[in-house]
N, C-alpha and C. Protein backbone atom coordinates (compact mmCIF):
# COMPACT_ATOMS: atom_id res chain seq x y z
N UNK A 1 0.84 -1.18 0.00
CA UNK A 1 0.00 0.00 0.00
C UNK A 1 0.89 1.24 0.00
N UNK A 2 0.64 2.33 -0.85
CA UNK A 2 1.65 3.68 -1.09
C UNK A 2 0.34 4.41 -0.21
N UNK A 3 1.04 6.07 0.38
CA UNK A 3 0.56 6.78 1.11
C UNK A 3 0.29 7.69 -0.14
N UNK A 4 -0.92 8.75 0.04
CA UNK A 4 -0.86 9.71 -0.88
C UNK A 4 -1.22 10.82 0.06
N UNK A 5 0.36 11.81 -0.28
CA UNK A 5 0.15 12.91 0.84
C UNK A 5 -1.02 13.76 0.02
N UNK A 6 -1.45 14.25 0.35
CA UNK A 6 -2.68 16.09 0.13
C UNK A 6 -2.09 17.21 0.98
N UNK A 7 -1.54 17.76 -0.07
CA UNK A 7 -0.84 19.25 1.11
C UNK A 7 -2.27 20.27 0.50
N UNK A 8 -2.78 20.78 1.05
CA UNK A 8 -4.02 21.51 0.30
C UNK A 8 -3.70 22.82 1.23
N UNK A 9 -4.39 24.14 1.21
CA UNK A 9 -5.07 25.33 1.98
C UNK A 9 -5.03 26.30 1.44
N UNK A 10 -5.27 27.61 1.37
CA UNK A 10 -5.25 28.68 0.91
C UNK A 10 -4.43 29.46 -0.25
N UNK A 11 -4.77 30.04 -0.92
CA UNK A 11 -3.73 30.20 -1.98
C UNK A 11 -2.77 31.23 -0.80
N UNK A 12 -1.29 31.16 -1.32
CA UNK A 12 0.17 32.03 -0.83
C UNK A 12 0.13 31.22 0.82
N UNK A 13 -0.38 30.14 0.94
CA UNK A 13 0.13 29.21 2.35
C UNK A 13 0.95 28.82 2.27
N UNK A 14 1.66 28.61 1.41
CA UNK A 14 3.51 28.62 1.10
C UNK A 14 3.35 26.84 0.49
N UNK A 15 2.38 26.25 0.26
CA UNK A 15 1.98 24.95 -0.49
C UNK A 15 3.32 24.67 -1.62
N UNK A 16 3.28 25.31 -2.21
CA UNK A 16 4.45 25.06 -3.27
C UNK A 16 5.56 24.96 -2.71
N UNK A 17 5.87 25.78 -2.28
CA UNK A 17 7.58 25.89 -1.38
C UNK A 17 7.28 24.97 -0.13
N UNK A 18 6.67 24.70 0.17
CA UNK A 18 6.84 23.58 1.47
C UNK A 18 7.22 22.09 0.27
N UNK A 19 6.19 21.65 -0.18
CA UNK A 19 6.44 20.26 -1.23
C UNK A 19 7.64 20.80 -1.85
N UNK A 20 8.04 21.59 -2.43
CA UNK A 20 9.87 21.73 -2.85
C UNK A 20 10.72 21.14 -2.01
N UNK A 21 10.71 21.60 -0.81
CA UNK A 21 11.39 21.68 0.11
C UNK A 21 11.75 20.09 0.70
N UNK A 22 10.47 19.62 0.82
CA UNK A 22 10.20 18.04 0.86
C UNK A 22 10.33 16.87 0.10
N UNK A 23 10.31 17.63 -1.28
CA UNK A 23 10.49 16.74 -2.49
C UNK A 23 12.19 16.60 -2.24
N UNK A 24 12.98 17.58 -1.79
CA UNK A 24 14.75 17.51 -1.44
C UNK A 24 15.31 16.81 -0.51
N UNK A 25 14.32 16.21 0.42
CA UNK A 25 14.92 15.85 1.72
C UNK A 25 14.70 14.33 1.65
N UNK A 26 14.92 14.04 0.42
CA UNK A 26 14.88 12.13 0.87
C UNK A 26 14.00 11.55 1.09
N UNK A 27 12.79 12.01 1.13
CA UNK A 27 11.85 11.20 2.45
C UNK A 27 11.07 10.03 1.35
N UNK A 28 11.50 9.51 -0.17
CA UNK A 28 10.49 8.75 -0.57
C UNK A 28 9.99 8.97 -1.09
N UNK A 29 9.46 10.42 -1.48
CA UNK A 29 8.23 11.21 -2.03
C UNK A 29 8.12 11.29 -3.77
N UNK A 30 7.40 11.14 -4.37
CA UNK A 30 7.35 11.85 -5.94
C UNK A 30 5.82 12.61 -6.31
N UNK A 31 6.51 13.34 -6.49
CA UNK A 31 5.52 14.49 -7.31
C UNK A 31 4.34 13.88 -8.44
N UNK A 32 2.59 14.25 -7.87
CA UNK A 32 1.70 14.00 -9.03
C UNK A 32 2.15 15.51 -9.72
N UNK A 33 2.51 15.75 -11.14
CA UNK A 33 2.13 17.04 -11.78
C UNK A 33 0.78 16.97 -12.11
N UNK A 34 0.06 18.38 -11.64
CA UNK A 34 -1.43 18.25 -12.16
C UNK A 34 -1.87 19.12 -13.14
N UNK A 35 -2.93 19.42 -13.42
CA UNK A 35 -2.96 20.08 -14.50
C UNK A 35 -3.60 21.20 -14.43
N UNK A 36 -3.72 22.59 -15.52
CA UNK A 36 -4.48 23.04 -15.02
C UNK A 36 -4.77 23.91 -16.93
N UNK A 37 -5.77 24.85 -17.01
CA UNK A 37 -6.40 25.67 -17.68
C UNK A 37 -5.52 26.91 -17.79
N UNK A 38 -4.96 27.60 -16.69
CA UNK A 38 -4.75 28.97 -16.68
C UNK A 38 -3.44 28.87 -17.64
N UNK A 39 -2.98 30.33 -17.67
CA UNK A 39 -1.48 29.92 -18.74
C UNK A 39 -0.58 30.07 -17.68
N UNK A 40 0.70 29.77 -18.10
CA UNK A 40 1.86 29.52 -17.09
C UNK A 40 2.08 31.10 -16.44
N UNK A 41 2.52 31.05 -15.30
CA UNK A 41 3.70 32.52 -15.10
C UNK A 41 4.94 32.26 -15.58
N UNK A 42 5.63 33.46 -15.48
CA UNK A 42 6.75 33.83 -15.90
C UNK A 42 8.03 32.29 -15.51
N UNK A 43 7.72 31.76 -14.35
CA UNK A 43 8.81 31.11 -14.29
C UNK A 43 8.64 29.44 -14.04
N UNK A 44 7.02 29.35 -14.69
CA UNK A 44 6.76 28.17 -14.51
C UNK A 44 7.17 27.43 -16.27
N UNK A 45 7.24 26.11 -15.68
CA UNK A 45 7.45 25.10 -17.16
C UNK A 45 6.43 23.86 -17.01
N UNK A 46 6.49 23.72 -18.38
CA UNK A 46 4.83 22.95 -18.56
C UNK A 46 5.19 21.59 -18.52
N UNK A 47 5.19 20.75 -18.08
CA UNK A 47 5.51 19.44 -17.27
C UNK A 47 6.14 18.76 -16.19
N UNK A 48 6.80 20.42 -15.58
CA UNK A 48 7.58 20.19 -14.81
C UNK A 48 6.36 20.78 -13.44
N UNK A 49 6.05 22.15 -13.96
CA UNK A 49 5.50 22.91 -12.54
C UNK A 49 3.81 22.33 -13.10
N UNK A 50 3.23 22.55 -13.94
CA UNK A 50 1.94 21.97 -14.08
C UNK A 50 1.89 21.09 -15.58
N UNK A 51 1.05 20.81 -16.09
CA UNK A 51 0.90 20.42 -17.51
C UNK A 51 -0.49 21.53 -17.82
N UNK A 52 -0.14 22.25 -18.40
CA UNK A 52 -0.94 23.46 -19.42
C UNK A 52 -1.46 23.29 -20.17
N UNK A 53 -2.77 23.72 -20.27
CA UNK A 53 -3.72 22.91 -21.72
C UNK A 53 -4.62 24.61 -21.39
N UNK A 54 -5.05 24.80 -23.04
CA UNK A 54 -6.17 25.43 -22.88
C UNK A 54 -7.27 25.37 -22.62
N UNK A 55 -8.04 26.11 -22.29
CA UNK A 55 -9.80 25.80 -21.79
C UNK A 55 -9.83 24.69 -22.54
N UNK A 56 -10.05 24.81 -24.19
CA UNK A 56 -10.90 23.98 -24.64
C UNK A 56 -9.85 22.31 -24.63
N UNK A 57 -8.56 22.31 -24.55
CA UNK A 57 -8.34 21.32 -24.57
C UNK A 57 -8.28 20.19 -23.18
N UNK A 58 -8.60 21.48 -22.24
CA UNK A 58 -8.99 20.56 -21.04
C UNK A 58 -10.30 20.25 -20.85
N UNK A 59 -10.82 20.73 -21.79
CA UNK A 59 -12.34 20.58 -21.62
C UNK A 59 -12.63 19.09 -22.35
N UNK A 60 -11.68 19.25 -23.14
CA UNK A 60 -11.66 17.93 -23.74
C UNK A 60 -10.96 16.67 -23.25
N UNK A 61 -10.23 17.02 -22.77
CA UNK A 61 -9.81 15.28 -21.56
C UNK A 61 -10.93 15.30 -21.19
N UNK A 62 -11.84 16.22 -19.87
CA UNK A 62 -12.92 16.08 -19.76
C UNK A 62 -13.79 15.27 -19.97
N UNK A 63 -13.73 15.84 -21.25
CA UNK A 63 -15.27 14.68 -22.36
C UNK A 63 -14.41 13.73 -22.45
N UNK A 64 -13.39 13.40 -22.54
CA UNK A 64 -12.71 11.90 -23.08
C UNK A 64 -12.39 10.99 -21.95
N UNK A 65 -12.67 11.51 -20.38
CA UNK A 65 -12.58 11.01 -19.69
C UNK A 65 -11.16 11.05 -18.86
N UNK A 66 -10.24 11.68 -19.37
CA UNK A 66 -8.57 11.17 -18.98
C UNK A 66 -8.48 11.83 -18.01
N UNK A 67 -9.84 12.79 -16.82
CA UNK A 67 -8.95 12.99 -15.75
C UNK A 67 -9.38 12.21 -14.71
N UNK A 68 -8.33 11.82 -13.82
CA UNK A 68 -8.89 11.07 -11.87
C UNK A 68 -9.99 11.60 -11.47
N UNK A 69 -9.32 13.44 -11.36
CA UNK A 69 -10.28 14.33 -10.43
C UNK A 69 -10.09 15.39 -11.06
N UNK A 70 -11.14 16.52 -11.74
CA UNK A 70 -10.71 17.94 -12.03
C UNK A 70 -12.32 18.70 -11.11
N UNK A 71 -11.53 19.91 -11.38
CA UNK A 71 -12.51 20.61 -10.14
C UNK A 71 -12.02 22.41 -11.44
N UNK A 72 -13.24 23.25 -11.26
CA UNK A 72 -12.95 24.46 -11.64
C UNK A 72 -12.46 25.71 -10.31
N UNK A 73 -11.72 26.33 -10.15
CA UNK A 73 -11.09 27.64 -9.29
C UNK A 73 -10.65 28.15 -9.62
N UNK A 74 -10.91 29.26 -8.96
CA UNK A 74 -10.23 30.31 -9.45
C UNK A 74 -10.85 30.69 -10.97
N UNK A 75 -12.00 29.91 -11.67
CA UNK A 75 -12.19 30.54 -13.10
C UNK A 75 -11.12 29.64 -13.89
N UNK A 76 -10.70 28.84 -13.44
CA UNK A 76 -9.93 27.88 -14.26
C UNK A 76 -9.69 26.62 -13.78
N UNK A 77 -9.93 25.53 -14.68
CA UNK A 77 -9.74 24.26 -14.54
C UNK A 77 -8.51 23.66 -13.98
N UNK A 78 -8.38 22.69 -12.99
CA UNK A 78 -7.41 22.08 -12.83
C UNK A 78 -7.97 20.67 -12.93
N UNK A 79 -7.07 19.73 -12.68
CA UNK A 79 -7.45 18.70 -12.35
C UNK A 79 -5.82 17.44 -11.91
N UNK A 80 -5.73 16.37 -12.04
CA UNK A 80 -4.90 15.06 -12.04
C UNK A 80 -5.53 14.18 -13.30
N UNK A 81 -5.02 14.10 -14.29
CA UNK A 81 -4.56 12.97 -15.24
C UNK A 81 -4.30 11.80 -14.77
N UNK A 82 -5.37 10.66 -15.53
CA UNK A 82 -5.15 9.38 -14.82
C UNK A 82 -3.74 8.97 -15.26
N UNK A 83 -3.14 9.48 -15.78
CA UNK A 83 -1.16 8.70 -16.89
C UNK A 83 -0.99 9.52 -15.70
N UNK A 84 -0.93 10.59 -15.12
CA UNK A 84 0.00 11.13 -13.92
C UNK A 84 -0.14 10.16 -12.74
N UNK A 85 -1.41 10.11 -12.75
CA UNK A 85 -1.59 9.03 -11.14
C UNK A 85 -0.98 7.70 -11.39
N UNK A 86 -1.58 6.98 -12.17
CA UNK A 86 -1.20 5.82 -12.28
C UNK A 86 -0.44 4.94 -13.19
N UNK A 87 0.25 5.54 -13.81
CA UNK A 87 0.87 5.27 -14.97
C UNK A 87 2.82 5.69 -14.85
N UNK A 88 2.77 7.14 -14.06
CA UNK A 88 4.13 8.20 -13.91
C UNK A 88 4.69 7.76 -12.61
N UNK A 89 3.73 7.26 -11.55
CA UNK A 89 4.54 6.74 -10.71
C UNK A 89 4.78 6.07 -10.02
N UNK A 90 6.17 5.62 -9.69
CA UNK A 90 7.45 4.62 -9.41
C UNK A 90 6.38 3.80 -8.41
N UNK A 91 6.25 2.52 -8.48
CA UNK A 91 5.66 1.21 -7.10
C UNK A 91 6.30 1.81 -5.92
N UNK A 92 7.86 2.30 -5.66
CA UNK A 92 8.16 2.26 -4.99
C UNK A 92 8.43 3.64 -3.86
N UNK A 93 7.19 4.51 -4.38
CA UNK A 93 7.29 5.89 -4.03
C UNK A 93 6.37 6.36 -3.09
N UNK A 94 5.55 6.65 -2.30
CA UNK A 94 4.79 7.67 -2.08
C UNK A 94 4.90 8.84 -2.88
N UNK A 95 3.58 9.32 -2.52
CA UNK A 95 2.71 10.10 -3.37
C UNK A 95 2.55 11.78 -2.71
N UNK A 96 3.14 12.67 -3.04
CA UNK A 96 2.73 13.82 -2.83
C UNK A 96 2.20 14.84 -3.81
N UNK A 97 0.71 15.50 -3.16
CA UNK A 97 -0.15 16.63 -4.04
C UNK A 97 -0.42 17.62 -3.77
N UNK A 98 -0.13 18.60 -4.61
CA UNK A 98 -1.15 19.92 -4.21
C UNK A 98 -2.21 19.87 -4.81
N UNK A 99 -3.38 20.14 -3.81
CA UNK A 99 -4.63 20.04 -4.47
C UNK A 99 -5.58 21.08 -3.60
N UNK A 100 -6.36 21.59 -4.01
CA UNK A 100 -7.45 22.37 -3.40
C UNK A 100 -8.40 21.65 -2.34
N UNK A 101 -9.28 22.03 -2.01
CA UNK A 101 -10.21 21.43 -1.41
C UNK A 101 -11.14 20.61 -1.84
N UNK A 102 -11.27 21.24 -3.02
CA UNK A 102 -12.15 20.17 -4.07
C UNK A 102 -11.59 19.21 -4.52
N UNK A 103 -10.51 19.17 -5.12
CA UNK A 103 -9.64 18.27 -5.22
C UNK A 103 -9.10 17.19 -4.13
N UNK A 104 -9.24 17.78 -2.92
CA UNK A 104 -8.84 16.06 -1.87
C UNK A 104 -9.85 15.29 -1.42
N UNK A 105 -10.95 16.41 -1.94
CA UNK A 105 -12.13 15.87 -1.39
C UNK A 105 -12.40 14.52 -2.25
N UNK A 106 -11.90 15.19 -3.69
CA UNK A 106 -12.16 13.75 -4.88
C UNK A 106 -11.72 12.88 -4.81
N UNK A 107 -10.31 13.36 -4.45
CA UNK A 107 -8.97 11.87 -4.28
C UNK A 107 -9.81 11.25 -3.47
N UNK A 108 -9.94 11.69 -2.37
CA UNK A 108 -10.53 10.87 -1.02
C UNK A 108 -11.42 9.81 -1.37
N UNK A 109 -12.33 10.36 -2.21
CA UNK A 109 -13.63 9.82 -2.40
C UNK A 109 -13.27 8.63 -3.58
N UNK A 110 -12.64 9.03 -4.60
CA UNK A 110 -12.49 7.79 -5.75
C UNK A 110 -11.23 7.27 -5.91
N UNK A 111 -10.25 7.15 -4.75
CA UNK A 111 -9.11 6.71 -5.02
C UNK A 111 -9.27 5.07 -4.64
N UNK A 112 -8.52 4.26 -5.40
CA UNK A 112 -8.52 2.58 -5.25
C UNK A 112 -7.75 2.64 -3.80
N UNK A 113 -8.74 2.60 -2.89
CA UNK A 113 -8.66 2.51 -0.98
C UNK A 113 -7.70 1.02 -0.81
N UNK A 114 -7.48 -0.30 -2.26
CA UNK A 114 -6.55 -1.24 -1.94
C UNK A 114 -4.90 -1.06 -2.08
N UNK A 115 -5.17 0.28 -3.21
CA UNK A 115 -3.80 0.53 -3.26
C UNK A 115 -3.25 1.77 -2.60
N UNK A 116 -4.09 2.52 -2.29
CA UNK A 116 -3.69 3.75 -1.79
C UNK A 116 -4.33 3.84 -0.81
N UNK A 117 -3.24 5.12 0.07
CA UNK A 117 -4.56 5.60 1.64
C UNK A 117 -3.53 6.94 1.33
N UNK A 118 -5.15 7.91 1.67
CA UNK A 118 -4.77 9.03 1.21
C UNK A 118 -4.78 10.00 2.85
N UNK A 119 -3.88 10.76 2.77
CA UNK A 119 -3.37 11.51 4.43
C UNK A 119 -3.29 13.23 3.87
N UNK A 120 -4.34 13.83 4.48
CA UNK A 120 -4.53 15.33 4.34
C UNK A 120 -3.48 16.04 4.99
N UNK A 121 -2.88 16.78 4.56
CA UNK A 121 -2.47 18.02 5.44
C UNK A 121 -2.72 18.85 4.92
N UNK A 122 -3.04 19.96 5.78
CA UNK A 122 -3.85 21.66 5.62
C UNK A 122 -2.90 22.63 6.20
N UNK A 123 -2.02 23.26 5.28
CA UNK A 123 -1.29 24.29 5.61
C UNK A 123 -2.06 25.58 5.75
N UNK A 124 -2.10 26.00 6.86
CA UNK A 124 -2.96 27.60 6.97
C UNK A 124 -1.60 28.92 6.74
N UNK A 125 -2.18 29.88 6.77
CA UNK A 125 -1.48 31.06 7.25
C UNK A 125 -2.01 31.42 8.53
N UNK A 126 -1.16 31.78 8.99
CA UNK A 126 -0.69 32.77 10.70
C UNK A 126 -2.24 33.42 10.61
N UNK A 127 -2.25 34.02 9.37
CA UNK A 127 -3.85 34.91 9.68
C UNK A 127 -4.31 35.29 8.63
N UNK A 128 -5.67 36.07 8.40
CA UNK A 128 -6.15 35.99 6.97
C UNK A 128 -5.60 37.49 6.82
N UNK A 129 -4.91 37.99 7.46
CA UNK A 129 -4.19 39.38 7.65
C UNK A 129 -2.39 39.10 7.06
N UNK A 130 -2.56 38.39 6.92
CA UNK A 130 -0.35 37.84 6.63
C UNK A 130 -1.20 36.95 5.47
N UNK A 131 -2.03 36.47 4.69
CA UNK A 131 -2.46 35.94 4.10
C UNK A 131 -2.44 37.16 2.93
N UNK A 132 -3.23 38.52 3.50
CA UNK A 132 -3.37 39.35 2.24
C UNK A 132 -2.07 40.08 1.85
N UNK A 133 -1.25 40.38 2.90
CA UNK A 133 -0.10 40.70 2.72
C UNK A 133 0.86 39.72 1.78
N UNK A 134 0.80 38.79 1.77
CA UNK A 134 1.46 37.70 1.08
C UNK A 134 1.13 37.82 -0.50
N UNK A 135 -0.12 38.02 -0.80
CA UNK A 135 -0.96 38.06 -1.61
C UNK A 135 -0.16 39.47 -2.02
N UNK A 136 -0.15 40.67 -1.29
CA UNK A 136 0.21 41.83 -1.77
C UNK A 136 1.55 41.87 -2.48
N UNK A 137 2.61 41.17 -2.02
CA UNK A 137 3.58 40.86 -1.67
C UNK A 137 4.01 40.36 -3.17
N UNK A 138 3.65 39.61 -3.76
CA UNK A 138 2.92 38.70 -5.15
C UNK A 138 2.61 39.32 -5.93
N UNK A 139 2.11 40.86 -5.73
CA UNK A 139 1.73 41.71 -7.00
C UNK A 139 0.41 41.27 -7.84
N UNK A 140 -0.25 41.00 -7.08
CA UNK A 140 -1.82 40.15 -7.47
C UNK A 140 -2.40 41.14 -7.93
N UNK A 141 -3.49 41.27 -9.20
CA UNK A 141 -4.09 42.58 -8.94
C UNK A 141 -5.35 42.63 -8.35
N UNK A 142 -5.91 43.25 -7.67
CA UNK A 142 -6.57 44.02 -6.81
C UNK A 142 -7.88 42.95 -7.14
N UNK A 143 -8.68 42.91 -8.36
CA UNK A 143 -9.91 41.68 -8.42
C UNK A 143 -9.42 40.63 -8.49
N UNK A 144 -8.54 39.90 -8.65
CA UNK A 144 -7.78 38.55 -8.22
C UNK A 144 -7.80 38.42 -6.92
N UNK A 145 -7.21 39.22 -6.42
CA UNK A 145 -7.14 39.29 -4.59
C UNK A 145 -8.21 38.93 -4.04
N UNK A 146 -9.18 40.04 -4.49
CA UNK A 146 -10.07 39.85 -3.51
C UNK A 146 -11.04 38.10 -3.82
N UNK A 147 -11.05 37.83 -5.45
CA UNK A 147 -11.73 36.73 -5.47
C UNK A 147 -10.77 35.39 -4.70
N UNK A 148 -9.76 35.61 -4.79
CA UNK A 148 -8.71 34.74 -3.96
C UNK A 148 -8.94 34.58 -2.12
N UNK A 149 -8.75 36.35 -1.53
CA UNK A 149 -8.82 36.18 -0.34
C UNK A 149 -10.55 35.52 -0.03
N UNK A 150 -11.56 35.46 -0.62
CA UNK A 150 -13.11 35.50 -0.66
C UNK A 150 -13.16 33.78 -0.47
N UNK A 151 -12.36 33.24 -1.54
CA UNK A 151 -11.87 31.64 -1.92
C UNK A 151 -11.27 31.25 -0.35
N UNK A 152 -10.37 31.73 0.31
CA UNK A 152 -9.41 31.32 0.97
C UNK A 152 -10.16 30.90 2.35
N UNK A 153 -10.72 32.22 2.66
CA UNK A 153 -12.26 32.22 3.84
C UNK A 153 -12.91 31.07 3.92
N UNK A 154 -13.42 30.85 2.50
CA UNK A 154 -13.93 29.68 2.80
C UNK A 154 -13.50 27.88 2.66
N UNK A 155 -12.20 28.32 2.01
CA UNK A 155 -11.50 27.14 2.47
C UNK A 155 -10.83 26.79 3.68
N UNK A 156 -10.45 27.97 4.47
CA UNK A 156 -10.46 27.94 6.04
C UNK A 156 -11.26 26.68 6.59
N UNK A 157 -12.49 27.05 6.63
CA UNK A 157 -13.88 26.23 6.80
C UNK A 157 -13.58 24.95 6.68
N UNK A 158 -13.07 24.07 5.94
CA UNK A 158 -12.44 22.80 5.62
C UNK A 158 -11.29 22.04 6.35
N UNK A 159 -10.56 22.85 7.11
CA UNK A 159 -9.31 22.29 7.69
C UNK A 159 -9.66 21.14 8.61
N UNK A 160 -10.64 21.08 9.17
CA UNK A 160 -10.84 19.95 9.94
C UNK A 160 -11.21 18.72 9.60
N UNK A 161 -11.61 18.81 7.81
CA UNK A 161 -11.45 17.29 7.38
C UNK A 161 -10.05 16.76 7.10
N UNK A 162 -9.14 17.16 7.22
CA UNK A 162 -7.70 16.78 6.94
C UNK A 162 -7.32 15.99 8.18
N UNK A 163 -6.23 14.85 7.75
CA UNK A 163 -6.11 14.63 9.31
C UNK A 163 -5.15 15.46 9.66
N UNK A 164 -4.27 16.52 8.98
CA UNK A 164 -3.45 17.33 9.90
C UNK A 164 -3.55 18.69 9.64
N UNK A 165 -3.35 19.94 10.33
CA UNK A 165 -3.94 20.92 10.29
C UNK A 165 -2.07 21.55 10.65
N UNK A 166 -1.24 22.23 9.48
CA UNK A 166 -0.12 22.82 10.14
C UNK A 166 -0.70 24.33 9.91
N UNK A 167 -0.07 25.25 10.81
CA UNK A 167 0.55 26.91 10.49
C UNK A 167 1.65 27.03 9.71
N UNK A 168 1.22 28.11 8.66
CA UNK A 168 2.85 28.14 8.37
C UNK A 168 3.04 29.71 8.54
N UNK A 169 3.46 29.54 9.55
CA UNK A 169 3.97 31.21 10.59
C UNK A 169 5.71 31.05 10.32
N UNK A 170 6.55 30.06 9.99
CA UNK A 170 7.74 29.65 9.85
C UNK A 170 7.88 28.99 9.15
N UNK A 171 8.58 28.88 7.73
CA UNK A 171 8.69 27.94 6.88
C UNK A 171 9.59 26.93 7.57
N UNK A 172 10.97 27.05 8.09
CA UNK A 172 11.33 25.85 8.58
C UNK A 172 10.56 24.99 9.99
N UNK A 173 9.90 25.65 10.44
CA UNK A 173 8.80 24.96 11.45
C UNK A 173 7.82 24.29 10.94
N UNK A 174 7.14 24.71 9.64
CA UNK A 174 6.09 24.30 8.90
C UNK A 174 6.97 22.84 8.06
N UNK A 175 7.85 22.92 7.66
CA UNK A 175 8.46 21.53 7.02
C UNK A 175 8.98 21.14 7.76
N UNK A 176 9.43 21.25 8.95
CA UNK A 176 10.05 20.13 9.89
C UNK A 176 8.72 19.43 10.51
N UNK A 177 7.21 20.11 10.62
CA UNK A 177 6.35 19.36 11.09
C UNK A 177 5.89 18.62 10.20
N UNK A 178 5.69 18.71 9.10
CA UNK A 178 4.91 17.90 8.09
C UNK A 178 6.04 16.67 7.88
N UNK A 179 7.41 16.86 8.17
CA UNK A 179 8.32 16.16 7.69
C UNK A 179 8.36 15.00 8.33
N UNK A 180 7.50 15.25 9.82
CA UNK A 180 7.11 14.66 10.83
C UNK A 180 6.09 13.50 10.78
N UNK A 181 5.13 14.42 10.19
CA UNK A 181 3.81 13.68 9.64
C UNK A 181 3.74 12.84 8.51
N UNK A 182 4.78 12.77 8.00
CA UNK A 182 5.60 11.98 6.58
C UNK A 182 5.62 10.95 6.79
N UNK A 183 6.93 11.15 8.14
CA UNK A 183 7.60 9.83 8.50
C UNK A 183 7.09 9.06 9.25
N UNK A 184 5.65 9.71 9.78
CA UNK A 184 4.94 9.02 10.83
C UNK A 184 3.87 8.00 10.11
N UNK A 185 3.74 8.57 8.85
CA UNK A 185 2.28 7.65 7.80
C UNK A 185 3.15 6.87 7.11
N UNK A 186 4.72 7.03 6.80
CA UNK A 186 4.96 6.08 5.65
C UNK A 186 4.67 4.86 5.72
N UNK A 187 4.02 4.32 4.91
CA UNK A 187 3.93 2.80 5.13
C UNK A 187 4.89 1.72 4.01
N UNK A 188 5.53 2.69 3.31
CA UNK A 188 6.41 1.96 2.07
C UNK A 188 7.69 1.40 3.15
N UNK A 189 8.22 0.23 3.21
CA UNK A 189 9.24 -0.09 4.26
C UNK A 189 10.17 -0.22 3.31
């Protein structure tokens, strides 16, 4: 049985840079890349940081069936590709994701429970006050923000279906705990 981590919470909860950070330290782990609708930023690459498709061509896995789980946010599609889940990776790996709320909710719900067991963690921010600052910080513009901080509120609301709930008030406090919660679920010996 492989573990499948869910790092999920708020957009700028430092989600990306925590799984970097973790993906470096040995622990076992490989990356689902997921997918999404929006176009890249400046310093992302398309198979490495997401796999990029336009509306209509994600609309079309869609109809063709090829994703696990897709969910719309933010005004744009994401989702997991069944060739990413089950096809890209190694027998001998655990599983780490970023995924929204909608998204772990799916894993949760339609993942093969013989081969996998799936383990939430919910990275928050310190406050929904260091949340907008972060956001500011990012150069977001001003109706992004607010549909983001509006999103974030109510993904707050959710942390208690995860089984772990970190702060990330400290990035090295925030990955030394999860690093914790890693080594405590692995079940790959």
């Amino acid at each position: 049985m492989r573990t499948v981590f869910v790092i999920s919470g708020p957009t700028n909860a430092g989600k990306t840079t925590v799984v970097g950070r973790l993906l470096n330290d040995n622990l076992g782990l490989t990356r689902v890349i997921t997918s999404t609708s929006r176009a890249p930023r400046d310093n992302e690459v398309d198979g490495v940081d997401y796999h990029f498709f336009s509306r209509e061509e994600f609309e079309n896995k869609i109809n063709n069936n090829e994703f696990f789980e897709w969910a719309n946010v933010y005004n744009d599609f994401k989702g997991i590709l069944k060739k990413s889940l089950y096809d890209d990776i190694p027998m001998d790996k655990n599983i780490i994701i970023t995924l929204d709320v909608q998204g772990f909710m799916n894993i949760k719900r339609n993942i093969d429970k013989n081969i996998y067991r799936v383990v939430g963690i919910f990275i928050s921010p310190p406050s929904m006050e260091e949340l907008k600052n972060r956001m500011d910080k990012r150069g977001q513009n001003l109706d992004d923000a607010e549909l983001r901080l509006s999103i974030a509120k109510e993904e707050m609301e959710y942390k208690n279906l995860y089984d772990y709930a970190v702060i990330n008030d400290d990035l090295e406090k925030c990955v030394d705990e999860i690093k914790e919660i890693i080594k405590k679920e692995d079940l790959i010996v």
